[in-house]
Protein backbone atom coordinates (compact mmCIF):
# COMPACT_ATOMS: atom_id res chain seq x y z
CA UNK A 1 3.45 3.39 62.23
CA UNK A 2 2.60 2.65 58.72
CA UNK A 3 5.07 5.67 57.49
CA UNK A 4 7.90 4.67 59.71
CA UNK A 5 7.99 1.31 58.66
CA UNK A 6 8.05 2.67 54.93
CA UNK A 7 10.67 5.16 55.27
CA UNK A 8 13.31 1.87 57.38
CA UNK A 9 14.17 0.32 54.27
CA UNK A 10 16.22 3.89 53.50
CA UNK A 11 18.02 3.59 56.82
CA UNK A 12 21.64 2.42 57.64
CA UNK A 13 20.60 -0.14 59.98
CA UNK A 14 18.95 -2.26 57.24
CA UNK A 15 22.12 -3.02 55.84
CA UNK A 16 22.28 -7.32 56.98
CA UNK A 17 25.52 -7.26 59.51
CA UNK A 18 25.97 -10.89 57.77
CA UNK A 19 29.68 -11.37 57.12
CA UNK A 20 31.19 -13.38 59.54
CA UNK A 21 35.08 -13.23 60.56
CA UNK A 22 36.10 -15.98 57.92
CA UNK A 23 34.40 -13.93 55.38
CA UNK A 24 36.02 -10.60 56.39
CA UNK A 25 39.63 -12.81 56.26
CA UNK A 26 39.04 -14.21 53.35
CA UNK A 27 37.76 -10.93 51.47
CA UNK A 28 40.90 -8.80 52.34
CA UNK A 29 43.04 -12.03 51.29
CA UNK A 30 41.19 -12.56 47.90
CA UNK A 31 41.39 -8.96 47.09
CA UNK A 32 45.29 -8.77 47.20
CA UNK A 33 46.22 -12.72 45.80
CA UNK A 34 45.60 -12.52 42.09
CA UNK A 35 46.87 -11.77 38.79
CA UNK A 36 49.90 -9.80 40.72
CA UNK A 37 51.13 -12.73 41.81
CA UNK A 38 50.18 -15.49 39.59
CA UNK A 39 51.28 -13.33 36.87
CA UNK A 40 53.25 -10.42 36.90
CA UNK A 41 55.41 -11.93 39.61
CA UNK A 42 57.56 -13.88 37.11
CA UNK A 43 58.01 -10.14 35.36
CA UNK A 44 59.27 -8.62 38.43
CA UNK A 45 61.88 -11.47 38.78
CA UNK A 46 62.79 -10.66 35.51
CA UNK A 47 63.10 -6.95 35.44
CA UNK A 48 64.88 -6.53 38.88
CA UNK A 49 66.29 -9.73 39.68
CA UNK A 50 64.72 -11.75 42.96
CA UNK A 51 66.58 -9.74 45.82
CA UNK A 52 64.77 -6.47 43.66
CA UNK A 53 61.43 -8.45 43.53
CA UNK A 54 61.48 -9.39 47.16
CA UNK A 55 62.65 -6.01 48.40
CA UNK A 56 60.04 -4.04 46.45
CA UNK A 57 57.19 -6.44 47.88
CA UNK A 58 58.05 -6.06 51.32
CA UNK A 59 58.65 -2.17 50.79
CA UNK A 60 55.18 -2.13 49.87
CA UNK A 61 53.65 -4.58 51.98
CA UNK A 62 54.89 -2.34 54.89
CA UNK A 63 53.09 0.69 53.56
CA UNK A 64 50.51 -1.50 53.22
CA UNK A 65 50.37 -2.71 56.74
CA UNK A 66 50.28 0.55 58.31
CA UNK A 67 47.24 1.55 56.15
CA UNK A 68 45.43 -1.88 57.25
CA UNK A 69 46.42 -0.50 60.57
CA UNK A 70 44.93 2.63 60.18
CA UNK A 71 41.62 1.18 58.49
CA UNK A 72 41.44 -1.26 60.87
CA UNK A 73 41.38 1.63 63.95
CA UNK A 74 38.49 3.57 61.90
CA UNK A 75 36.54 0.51 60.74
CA UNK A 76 36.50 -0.79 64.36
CA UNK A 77 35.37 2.68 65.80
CA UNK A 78 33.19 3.41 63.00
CA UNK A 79 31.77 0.69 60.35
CA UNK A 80 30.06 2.15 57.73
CA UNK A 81 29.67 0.82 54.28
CA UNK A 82 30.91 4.12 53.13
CA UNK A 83 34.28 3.78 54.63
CA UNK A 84 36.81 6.39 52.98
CA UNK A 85 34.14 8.24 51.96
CA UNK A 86 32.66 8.64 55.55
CA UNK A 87 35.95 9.15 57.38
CA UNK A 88 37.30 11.21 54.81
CA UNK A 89 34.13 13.84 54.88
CA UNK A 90 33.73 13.73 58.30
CA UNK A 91 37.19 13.93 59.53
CA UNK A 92 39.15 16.18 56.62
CA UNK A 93 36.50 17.54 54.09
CA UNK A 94 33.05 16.83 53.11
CA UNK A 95 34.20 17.98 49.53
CA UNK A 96 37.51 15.16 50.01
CA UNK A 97 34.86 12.75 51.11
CA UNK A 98 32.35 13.14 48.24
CA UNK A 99 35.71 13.11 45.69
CA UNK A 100 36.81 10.08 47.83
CA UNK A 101 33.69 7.99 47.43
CA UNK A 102 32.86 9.03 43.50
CA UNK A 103 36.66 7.94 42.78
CA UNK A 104 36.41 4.71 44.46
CA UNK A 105 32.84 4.08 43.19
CA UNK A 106 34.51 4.59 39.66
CA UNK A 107 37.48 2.69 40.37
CA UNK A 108 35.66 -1.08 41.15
CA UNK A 109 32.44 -0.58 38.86
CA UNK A 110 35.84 0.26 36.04
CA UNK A 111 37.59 -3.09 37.59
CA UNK A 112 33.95 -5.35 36.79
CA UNK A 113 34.67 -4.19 33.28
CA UNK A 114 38.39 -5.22 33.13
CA UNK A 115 38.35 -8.43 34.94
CA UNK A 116 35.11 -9.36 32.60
CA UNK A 117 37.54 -8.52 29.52
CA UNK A 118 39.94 -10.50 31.15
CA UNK A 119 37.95 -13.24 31.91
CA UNK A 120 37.05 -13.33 27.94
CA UNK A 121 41.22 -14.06 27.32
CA UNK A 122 41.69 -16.82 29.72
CA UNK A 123 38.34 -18.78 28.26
CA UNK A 124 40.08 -18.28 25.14
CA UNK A 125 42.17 -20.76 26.21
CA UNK A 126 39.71 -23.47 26.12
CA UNK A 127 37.29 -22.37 23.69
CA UNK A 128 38.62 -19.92 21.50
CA UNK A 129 36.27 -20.28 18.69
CA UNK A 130 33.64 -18.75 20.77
CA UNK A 131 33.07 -14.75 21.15
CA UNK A 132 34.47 -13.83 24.09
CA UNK A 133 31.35 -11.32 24.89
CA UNK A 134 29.47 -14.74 25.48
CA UNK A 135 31.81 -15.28 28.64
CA UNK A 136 31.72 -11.62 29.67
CA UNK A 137 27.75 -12.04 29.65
CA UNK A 138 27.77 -14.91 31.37
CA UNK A 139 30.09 -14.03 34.03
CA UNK A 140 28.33 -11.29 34.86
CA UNK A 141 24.91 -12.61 35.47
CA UNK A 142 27.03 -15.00 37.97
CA UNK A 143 28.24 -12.09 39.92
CA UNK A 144 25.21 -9.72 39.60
CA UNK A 145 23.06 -12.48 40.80
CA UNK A 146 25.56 -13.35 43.36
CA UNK A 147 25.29 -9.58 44.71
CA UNK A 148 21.33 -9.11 44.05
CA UNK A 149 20.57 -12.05 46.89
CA UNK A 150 22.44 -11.06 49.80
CA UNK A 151 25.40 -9.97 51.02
CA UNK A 152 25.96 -13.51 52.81
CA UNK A 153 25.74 -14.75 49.48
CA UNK A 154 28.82 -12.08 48.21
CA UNK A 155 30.46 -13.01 51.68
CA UNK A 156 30.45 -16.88 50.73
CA UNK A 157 31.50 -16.74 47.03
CA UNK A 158 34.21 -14.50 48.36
CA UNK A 159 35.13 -17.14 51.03
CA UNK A 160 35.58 -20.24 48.86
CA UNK A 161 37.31 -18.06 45.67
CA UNK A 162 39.44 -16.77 48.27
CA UNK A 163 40.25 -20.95 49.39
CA UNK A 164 41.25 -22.01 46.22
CA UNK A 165 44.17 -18.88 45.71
CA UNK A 166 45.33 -19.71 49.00
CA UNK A 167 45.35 -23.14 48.51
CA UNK A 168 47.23 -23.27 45.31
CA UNK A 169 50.02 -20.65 46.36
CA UNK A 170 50.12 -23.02 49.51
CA UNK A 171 50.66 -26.04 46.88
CA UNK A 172 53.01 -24.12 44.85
CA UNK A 173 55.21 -23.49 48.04
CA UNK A 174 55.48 -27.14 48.77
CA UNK A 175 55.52 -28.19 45.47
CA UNK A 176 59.18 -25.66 45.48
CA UNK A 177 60.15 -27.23 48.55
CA UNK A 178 60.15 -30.33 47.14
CA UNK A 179 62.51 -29.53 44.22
CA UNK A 180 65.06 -27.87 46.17
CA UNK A 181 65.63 -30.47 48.31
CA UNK A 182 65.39 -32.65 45.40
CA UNK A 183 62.37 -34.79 46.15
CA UNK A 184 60.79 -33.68 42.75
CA UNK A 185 62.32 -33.59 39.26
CA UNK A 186 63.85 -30.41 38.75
CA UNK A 187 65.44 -30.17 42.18
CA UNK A 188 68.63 -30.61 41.01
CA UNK A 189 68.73 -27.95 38.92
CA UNK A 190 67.65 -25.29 41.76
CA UNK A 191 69.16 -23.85 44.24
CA UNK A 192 71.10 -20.70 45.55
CA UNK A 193 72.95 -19.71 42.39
CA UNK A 194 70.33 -18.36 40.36
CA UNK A 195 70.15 -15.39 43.25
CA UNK A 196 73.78 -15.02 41.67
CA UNK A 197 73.38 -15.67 38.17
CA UNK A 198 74.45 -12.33 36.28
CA UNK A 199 73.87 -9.21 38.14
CA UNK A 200 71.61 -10.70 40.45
CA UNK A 201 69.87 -10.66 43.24
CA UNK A 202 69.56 -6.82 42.54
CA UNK A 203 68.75 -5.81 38.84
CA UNK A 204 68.62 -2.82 36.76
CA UNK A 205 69.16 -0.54 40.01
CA UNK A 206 66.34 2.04 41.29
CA UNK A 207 64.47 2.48 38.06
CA UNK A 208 63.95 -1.30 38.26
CA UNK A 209 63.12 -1.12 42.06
CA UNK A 210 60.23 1.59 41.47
CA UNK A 211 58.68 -0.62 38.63
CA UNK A 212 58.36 -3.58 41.15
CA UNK A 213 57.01 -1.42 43.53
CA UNK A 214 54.13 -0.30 41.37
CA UNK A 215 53.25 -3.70 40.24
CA UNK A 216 53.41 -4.62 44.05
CA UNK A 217 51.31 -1.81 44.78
CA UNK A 218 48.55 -3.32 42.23
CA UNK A 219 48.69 -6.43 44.03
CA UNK A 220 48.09 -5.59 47.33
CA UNK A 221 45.34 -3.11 46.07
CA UNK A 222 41.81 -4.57 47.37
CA UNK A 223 43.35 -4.91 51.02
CA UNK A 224 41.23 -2.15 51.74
CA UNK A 225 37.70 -3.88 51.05
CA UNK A 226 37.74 -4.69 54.60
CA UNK A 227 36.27 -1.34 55.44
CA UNK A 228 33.88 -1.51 52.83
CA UNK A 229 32.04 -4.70 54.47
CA UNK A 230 32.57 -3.45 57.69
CA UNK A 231 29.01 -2.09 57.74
CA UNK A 232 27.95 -5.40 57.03
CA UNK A 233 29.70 -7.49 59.47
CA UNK A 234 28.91 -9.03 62.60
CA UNK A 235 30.41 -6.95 65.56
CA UNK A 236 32.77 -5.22 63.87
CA UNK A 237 34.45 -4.00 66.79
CA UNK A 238 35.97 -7.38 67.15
CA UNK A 239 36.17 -8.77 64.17
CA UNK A 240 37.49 -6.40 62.08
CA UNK A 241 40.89 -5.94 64.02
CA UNK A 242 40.84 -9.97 64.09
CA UNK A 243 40.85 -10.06 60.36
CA UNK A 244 43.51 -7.09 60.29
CA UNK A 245 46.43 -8.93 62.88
CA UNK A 246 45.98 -12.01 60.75
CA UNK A 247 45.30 -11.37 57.48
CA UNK A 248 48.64 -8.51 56.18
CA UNK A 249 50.90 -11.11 57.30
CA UNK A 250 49.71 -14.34 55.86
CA UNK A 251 49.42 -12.34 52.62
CA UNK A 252 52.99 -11.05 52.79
CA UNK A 253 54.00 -14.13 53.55
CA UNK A 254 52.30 -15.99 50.60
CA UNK A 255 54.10 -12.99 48.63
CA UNK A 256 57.49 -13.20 49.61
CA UNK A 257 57.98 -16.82 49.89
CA UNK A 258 56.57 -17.48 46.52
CA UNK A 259 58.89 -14.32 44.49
CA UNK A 260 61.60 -16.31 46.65
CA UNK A 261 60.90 -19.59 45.42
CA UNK A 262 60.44 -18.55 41.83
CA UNK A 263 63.88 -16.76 42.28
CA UNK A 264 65.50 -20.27 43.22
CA UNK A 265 63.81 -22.18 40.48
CA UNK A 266 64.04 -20.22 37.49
CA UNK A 267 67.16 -18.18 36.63
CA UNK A 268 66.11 -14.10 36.33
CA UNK A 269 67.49 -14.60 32.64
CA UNK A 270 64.80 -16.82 31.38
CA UNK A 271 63.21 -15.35 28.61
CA UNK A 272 59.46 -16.63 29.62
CA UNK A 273 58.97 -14.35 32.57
CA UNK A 274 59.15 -11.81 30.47
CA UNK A 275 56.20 -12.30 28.85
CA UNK A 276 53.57 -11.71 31.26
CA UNK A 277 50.53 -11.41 29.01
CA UNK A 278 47.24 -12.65 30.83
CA UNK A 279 45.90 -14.52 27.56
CA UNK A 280 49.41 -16.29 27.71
CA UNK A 281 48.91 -18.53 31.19
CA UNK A 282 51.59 -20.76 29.89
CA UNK A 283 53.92 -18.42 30.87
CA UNK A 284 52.86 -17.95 34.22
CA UNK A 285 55.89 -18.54 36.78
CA UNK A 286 53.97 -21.02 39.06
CA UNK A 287 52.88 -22.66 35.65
CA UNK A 288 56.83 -22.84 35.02
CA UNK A 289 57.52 -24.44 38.02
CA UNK A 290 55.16 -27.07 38.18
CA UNK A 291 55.88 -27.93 34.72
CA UNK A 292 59.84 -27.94 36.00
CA UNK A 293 58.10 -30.09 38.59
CA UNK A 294 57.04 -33.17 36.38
CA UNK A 295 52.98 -32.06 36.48
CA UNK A 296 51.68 -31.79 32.69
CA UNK A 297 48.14 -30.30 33.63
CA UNK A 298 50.12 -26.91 35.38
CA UNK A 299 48.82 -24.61 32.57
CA UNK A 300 44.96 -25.76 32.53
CA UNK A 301 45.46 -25.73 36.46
CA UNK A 302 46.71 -22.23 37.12
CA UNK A 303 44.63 -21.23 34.11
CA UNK A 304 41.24 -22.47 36.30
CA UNK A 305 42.86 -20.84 38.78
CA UNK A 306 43.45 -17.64 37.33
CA UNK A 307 39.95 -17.58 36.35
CA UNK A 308 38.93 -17.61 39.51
CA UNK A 309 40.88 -15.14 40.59
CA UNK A 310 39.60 -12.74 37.69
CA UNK A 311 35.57 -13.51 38.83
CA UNK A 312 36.62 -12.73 42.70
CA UNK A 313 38.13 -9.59 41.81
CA UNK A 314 34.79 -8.57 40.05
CA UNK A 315 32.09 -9.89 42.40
CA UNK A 316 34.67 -8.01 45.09
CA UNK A 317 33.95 -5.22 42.64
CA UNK A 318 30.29 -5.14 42.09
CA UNK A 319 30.18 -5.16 46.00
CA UNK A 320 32.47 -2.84 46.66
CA UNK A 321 31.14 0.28 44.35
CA UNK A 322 27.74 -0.74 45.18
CA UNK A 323 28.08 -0.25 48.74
CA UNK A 324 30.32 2.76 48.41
CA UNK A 325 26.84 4.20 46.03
CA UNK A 326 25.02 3.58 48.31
CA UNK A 327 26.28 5.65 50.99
CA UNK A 328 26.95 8.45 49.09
CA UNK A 329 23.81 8.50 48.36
CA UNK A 330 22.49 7.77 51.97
CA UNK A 331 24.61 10.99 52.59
CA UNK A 332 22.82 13.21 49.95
CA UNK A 333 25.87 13.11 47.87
CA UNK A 334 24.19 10.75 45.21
CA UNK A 335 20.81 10.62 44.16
CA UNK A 336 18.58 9.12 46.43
CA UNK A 337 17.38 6.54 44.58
CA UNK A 338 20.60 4.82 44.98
CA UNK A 339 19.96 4.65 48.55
CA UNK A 340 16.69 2.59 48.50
CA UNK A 341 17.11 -1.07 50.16
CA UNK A 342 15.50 -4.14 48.91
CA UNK A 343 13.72 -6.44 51.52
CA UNK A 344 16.86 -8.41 52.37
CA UNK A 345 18.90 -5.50 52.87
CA UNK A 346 21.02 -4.90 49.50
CA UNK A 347 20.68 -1.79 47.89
CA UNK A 348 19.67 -3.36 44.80
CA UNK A 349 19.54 0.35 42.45
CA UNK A 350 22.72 1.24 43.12
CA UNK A 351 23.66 -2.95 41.96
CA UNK A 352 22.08 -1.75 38.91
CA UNK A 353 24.04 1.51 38.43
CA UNK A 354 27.52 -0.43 39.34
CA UNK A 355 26.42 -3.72 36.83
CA UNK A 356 25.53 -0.92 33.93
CA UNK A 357 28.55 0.30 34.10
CA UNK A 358 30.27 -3.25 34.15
CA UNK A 359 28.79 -3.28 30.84
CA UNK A 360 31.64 -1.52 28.91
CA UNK A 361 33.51 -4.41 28.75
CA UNK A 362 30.83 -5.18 25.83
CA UNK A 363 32.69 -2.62 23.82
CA UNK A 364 35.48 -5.31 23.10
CA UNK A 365 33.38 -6.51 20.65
CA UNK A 366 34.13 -3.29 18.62
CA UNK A 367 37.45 -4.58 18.25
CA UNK A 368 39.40 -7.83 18.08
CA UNK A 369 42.84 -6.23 19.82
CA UNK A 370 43.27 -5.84 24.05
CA UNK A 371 43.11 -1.90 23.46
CA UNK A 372 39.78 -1.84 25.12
CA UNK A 373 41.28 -3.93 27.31
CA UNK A 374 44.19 -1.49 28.34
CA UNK A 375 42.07 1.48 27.85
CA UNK A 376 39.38 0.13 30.51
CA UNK A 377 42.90 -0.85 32.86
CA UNK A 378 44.38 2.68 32.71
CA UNK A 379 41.23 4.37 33.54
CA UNK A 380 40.96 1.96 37.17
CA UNK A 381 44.66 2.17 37.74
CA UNK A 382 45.36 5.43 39.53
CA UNK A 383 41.82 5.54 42.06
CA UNK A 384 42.79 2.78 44.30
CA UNK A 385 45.95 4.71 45.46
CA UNK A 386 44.01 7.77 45.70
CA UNK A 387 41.54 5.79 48.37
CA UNK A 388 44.69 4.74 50.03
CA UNK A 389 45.54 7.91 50.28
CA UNK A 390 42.29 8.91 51.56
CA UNK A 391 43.06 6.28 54.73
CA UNK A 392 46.13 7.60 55.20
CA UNK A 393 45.13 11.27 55.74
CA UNK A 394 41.39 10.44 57.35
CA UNK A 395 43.18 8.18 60.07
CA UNK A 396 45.47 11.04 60.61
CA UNK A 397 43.23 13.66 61.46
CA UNK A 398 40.78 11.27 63.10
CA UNK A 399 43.63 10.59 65.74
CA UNK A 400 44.62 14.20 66.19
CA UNK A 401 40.85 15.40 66.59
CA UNK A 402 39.86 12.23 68.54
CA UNK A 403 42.49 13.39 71.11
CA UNK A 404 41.91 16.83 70.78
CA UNK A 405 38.17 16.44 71.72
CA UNK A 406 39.38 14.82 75.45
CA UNK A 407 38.93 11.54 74.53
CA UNK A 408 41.49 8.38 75.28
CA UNK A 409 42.61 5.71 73.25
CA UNK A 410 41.47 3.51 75.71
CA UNK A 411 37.93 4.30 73.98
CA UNK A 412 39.42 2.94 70.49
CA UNK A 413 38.36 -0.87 70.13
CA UNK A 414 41.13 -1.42 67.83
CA UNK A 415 44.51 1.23 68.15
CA UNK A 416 46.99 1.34 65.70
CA UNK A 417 50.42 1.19 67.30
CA UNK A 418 52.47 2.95 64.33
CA UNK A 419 50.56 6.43 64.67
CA UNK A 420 51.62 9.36 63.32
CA UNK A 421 54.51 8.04 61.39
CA UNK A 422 52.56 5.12 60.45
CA UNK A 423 50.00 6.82 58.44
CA UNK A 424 52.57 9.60 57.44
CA UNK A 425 54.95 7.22 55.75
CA UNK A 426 51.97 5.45 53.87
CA UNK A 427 51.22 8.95 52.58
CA UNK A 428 54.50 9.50 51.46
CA UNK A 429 55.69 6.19 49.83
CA UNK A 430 52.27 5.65 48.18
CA UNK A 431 51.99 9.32 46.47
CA UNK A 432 55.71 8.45 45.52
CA UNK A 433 54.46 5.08 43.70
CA UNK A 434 51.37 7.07 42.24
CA UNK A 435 53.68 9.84 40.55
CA UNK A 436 56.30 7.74 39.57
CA UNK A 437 54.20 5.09 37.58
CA UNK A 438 55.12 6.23 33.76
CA UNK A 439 58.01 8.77 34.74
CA UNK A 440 59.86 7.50 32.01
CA UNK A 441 57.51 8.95 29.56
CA UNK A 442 58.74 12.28 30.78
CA UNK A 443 62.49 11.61 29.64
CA UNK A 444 61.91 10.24 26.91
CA UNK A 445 63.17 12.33 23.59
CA UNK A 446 59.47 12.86 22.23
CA UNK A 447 56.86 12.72 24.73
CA UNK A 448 54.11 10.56 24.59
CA UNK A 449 51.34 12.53 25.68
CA UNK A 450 48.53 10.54 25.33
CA UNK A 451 50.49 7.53 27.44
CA UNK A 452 50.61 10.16 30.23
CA UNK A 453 47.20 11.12 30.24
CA UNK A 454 45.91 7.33 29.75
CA UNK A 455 48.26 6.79 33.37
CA UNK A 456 47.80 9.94 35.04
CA UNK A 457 44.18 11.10 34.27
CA UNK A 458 42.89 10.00 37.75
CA UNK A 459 45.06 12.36 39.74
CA UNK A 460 43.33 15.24 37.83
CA UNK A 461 40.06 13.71 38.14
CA UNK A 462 40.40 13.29 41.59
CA UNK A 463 41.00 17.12 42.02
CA UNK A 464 38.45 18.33 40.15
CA UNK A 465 35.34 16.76 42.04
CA UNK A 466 36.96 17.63 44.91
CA UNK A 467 37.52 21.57 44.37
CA UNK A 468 34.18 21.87 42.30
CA UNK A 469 32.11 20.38 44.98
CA UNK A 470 34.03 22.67 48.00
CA UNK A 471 33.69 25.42 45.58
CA UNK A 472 29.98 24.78 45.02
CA UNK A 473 29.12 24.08 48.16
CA UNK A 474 31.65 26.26 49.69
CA UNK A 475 32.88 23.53 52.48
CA UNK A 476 36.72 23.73 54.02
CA UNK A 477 38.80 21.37 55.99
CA UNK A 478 36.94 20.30 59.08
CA UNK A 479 38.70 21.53 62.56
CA UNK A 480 39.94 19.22 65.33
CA UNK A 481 36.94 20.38 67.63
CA UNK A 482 34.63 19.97 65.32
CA UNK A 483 34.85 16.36 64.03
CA UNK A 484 31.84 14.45 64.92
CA UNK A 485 32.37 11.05 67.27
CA UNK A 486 28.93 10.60 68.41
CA UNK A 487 27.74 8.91 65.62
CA UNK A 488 30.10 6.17 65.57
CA UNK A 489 29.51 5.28 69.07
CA UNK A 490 25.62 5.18 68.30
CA UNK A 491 26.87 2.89 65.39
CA UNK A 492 28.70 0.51 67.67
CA UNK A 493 26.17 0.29 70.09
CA UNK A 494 23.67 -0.76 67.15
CA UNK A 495 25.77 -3.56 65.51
CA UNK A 496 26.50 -4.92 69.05
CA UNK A 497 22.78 -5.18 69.41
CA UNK A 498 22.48 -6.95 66.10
């Protein structure tokens, strides 16, 4: 008895099934409102006029919402903490899945590092006479320690980040309201004819378009953290597709009616939302509007706000690649000491691992430019596509073998409606977003070859672990009638039990 109680703490099951529906909604809603909007939104405007801006986000957001869709039909059926890495060995390669998880792993415990940097620019605002690798320490003893309790603990600091974004966009909205019907200062000056100022509502044509469409892309990345804490919810099988019918479309809606306010308040032309620099909050579009709006403290505001949005993004980070450690190493594709469980259920080595690595954004103090900064951004850019990807082809061949195998979708507790095209158009419009993210480089009269590689280096990356582990280990793409459903059921059955 003795041994099997000491070899439990190693076991799936120990994971706490903790987070609660609000925290699922609130985790897929704080990983997508952030910088992208609060930020680079105002660019977007700029560079492709507000018709452009709105277009591109709700391009995306639909790819988006059929890879929700998908996730949601796998995490329902089968929540793991693994997530892409799971599905993606067990339904199209063990060698895609191993690739899958390293990448994604990679990609968050990257992100700590760049939000941290970040985090160091906005408290610059405040304090600027003090070394930014003071905040970076600090903040990440707040998020380590919020990790290294329990993944409630994650699950609430999530939940009440994730309040105050939604809040303020909410304020912002009624805040524009108010000026274009004139019940604030400024309202006069707004309405329909800056969508017609110049060339708008459509500027700079396709190349334009594609450039919104990548930022847009950025900003809805972190959707997809859902999965991740599906292993840790509470009966999964309903709350997960819950938190997927409600949560795309309150988020698209934040998105577009915010680009279409800031379209009707501030003319395309104006030179400020251009500069999109995160040290320079002042230039923030919803800081430009409330300022338009009579209220002096909008740049300390959003810059608080901002903030907060930087420190959710990492603690969604540290949890993220620690779970996604965790079960690679659970499934022998990490070392197993990455797979040990502390007491409360948190796999508290690979927290260590994931915080180490959050580390590099100590290496600003080598310099006193951003290039860390960018260096540490380039290298996390390309992997989250890659796991969207990853959804998009798992769900795909989950459906087909699921069938295949005699079984009904009647089984499914959540069933995407949009399958195959669903999944197939994801595929298509995201690898289109991932290839075309610096295709200007290519035609431009002298190549910049280094800017490539800084952009591109993921896709590579990605390939690599993935053909030297199916070399290695010899593996190939797993046939329809021999994908494994048994487990998932067994893993329903146990979180209903919980």
């Amino acid at each position: 008895m003795s041994k099997a109680t000491s070899s439990r703490p190693i076991e799936q099951p120990e994971l706490r099934r903790s987070l609660k529906a609000r925290h699922l909604t609130m985790i897929a809603i704080g990983g997508s409102i952030g910088t992208g909007l609060f930020v680079a939104s105002g660019a977007t405007v700029a560079n492709a006029g507000p018709g452009g801006a709105i277009a591109g986000y709700l391009l995306i957001g639909l790819m988006v919402y059929f890879l929700m869709t998908s996730l949601g039909e796998l995490a329902a059926y089968m929540p793991v903490s693994g997530s892409f890495a799971t599905y993606g060995a067990r339904f199209v390669d063990p060698a895609f899945g191993f690739a899958l998880g390293w990448n994604y792993w990679y990609n968050w415990a990257v992100t700590i590092a760049v939000e941290l940097v970040a985090a160091q620019l906005i408290m610059a605002y405040w304090l600027p006479d003090v070394p930014g690798i003071y905040w970076s320490a600090a903040f990440l003893i707040i998020m380590f320690s919020l990790n290294v309790i329990s993944v409630k603990g994650f699950g609430e600091a999530e939940y009440w980040c994730s309040l105050i974004k939604v809040v303020t966009v909410l304020v912002f909205i009624a805040t524009g309201l108010a000026m274009i019907f004139g019940i604030l200062k400024g309202g006069e000056t707004a309405g329909w004819q800056n969508l017609t100022t110049g060339e708008a509502p459509f500027v700079g044509g396709l190349q334009a378009m594609i450039g919104v469409m990548m930022v847009a892309g950025f900003s809805f990345q972190g959707t997809e953290l859902i999965g991740v804490a599906a292993g840790e919810s509470e009966n999964p099988h309903k709350t997960i597709p819950r938190a997927i019918k409600q949560v795309f479309w309150r988020i698209l809606l934040f998105y577009v009616i915010a680009i279409f306010l800031i379209g009707l308040l501030i003319p395309y032309t104006d030179p400020k939302l251009l500069q999109n620099g995160i040290q320079d909050i002042g230039v923030s579009p919803f800081t430009l509007v409330f300022e338009h709006a009579g209220l002096a403290f909008a740049a300390a505001l959003m810059n608080a706000v901002i903030l907060t949005a930087i420190l959710s993004a990492g603690n969604s980070g540290m949890y993220a690649s620690t779970r996604m450690l965790y079960t690679l190493a659970k499934e022998g594709l990490a070392p197993k000491i990455f797979a040990r469980l502390s007491a409360n259920g948190v796999p508290r080595n690979a927290l260590y691992a994931t915080t180490a690595v959050g580390m590099l954004c100590f290496l600003t103090a080598l310099g006193k430019d951003q290039t860390i900064y960018l260096w540490l951004l380039n290298m996390s850019g390309m992997t989250g596509f890659i796991a969207w990807l990853g959804i998009a082809i798992s769900h795909y061949r989950f459906r087909r073998g699921f069938i295949a195998q005699g079984h009904t979708l009647d089984e499914l507790p959540y069933r995407s409606k949009f399958f195959p095209w669903g999944p197939l158009f994801a595929f298509g419009l995201c690898l289109f977003v991932m290839l075309g993210q610096n295709y200007q480089a290519f035609m431009a009269d002298q190549i910049n070859w280094v800017g490539i590689v800084a952009i591109y280096i993921g896709i590579p990356l990605f390939l690599a672990i993935w053909w030297g582990y199916r070399l290695k280990h010899k593996t190939r793409f797993v046939r329809l009638s021999e994908m494994q459903f048994d487990d998932a059921d067994e893993a329903l059955l146990h979180s209903e039990r919980r």
